[in-house]
Protein backbone atom coordinates (compact mmCIF):
# COMPACT_ATOMS: atom_id res chain seq x y z
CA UNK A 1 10.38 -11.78 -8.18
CA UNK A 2 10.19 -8.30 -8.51
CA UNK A 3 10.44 -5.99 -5.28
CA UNK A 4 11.14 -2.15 -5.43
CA UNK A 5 12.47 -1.36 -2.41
CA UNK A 6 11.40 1.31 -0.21
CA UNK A 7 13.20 1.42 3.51
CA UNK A 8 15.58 -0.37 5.33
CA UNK A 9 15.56 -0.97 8.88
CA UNK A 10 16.72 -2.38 11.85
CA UNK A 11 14.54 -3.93 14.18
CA UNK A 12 14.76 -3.83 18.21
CA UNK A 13 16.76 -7.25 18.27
CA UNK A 14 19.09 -6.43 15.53
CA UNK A 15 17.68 -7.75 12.11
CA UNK A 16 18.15 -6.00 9.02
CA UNK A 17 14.82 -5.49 6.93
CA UNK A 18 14.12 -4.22 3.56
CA UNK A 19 10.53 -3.09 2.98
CA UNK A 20 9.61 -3.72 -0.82
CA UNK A 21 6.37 -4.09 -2.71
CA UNK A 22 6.69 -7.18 -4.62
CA UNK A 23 5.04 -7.06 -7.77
CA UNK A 24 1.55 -8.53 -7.96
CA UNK A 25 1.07 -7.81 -4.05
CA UNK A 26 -1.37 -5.36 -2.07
CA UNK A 27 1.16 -3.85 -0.35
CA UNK A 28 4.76 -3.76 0.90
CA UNK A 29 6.33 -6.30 2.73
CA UNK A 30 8.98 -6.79 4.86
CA UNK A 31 12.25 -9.00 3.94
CA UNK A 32 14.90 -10.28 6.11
CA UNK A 33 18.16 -9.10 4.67
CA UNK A 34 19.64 -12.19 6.15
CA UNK A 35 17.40 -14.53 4.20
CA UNK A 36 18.05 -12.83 0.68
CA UNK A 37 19.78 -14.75 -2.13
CA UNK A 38 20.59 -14.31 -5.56
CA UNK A 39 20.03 -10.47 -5.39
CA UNK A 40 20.04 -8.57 -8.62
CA UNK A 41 19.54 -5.15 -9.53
CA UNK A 42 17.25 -4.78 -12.11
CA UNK A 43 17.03 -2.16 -14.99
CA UNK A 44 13.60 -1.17 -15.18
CA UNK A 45 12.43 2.25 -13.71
CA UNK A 46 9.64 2.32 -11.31
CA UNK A 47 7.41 4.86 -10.27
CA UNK A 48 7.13 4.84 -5.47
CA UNK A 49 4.01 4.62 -4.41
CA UNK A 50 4.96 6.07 -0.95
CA UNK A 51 7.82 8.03 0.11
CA UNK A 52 11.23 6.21 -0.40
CA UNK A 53 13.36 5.93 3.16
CA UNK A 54 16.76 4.79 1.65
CA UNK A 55 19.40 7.26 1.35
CA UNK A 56 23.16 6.71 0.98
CA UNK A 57 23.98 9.46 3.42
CA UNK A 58 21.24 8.52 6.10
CA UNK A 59 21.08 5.98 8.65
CA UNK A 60 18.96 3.05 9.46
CA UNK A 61 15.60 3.68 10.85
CA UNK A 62 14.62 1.37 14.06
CA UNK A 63 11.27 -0.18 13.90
CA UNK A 64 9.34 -1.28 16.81
């Protein structure tokens, strides 16, 4: 699978998500950081859709 990513965030009871839009999908969905395996970085440049929210000075945005 395929998944820019496009925020990271912590939720009120502590999990870590990372919001992607997996290629082939309607829009972005939400991954548990916990549940990822095999994670590689891929090569391939891609256009955001939306406004990125990951930054490697900022911090992690709460959701609700």
């Amino acid at each position: 699978m395929v998944a820019p990513p496009y925020s990271l965030r912590r939720t009120k009871n502590g999990n870590l998500l990372l919001y992607a839009w997996e290629t082939g999908s309607k829009s972005i969905k939400a991954f548990s950081v916990s549940e990822i395996l095999d994670l590689r970085v891929g090569s391939t440049p891609f256009v955001p859709r939306y406004r990125m929210e990951l930054s490697l000075a900022g911090g992690i945005a709460r959701t609700t």
